[in-house]
Each structure stands twice: as structure tokens, then as C-alpha cells.
Protein backbone atom coordinates (compact mmCIF):
# COMPACT_ATOMS: atom_id res chain seq x y z
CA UNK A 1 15.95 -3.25 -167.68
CA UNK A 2 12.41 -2.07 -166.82
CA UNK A 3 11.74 0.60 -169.54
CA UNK A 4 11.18 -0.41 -173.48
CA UNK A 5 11.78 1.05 -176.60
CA UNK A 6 8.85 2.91 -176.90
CA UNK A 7 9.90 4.80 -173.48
CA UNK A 8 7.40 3.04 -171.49
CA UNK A 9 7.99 1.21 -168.25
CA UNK A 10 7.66 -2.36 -168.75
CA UNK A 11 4.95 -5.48 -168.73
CA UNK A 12 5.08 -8.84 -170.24
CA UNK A 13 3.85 -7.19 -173.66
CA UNK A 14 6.89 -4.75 -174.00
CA UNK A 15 9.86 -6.63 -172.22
CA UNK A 16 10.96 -8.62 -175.72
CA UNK A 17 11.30 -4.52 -176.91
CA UNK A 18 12.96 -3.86 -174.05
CA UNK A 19 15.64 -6.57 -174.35
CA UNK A 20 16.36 -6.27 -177.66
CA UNK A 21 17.68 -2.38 -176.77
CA UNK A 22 19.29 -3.40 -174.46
CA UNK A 23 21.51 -6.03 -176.27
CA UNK A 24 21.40 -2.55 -178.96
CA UNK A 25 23.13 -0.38 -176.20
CA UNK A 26 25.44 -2.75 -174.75
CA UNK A 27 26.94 -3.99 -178.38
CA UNK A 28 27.25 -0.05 -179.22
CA UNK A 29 28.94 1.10 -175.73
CA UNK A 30 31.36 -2.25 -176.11
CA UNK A 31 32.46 -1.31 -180.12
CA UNK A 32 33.16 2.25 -178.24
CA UNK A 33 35.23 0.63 -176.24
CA UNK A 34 33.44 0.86 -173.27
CA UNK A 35 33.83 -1.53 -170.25
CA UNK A 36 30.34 -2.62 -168.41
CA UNK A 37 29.95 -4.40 -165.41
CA UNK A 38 26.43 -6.19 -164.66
CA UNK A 39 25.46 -7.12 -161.38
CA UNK A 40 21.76 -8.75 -160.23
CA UNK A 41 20.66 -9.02 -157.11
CA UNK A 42 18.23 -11.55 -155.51
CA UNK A 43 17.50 -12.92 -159.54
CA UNK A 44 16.06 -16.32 -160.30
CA UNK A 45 15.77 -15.69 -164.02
CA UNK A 46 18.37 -17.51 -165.97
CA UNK A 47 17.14 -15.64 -168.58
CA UNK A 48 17.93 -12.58 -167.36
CA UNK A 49 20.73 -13.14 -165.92
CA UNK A 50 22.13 -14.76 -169.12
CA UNK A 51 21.08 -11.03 -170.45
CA UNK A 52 23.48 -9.57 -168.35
CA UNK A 53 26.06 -11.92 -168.51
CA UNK A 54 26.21 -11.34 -172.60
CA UNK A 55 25.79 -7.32 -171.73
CA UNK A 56 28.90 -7.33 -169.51
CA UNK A 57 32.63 -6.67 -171.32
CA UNK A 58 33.58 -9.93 -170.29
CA UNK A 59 32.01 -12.87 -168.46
CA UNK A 60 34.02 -12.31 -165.68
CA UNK A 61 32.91 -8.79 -165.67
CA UNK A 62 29.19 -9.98 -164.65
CA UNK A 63 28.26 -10.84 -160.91
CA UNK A 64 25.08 -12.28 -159.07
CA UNK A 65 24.34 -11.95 -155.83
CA UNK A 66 21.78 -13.65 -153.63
CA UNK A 67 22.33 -11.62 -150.34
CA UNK A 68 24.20 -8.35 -149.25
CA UNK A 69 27.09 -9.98 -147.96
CA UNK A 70 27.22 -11.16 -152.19
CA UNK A 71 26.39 -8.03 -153.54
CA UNK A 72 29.10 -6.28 -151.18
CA UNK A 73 31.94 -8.39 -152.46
CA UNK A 74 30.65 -7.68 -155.80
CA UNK A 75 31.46 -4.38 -155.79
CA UNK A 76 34.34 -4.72 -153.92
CA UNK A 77 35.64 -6.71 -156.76
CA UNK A 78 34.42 -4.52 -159.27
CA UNK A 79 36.29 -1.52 -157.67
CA UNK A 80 39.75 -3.74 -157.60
CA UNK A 81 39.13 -4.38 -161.53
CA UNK A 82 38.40 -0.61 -161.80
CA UNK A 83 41.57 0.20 -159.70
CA UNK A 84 43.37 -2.08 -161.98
CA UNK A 85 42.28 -0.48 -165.12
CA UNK A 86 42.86 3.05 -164.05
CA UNK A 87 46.46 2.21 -163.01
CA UNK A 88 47.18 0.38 -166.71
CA UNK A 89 46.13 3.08 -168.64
């Protein structure tokens, strides 16, 4: 999430605009029906990673990771869920 609304890369003035769009595009892509995944890396920020949490499908469907190793199962999990989908439908 580093660019606002205005199209502009972000700073402390803009990142409030910047959120806010991105809660916009997440709750549209969702009511498509539209599955996200989040994943941070190396984040600190509750507050951001509460962000993602709410952007992702489901909370299960949002993943942190403080080192590769992390980030590696990550996507290995995401790509099970993915398999999973793909064979369901």
C-alpha cells in the first residue's frame, strides 16, 4: 500500500488516503466474489497488519512472516488453498 488516491506515492500526509482505497478495493473485489490473500513480510505495524488481515477473504486467508523460511511456507500454503479451490470448482 504505498501509492494514494491522488496517484502519488506515499508519506505520512497521504497514507490515511491511501488506506481508505484500499479498504475501497478490497470490499469491491470481495462483493465480486473475488478471493485475496495478504501476506507481510518483516511488519511491526499492528496497524497495518490489521489492514491486511480485514483486506484478506478470510482471516485465515492473511499470513505474516518474520523471515524467509515464514514467508516460504506462506506461500506454500497459499498455493495448497489455491489447489484446493481450483479442484472444487
Amino acid at each position: 500500500n504505498t501509492v494514494s488516491s491522488n496517484g502519488a506515492f506515499n508519506n505520512y500526509y497521504s497514507s490515511a488516503g491511501a488506506n481508505a482505497l484500499m479498504g475501497q478495493i478490497c470490499s469491491k473485489a470481495k462483493a465480486d466474489d473475488i478471493k485475496i490473500f495478504t501476506v507481510s513480510f518483516q511488519v511491526d505495524d499492528e496497524s497495518i497488519k490489521g489492514l491486511l488481515k480485514s483486506c484478506a477473504s478470510s482471516p485465515e486467508m492473511a499470513f505474516n512472516a518474520d523471515d524467509s523460511a515464514e514467508l516460504g511456507a506462506a506461500f506454500a500454503q497459499i498455493g495448497g488453498k489455491l489447489a484446493d479451490l481450483y479442484l472444487t470448482k
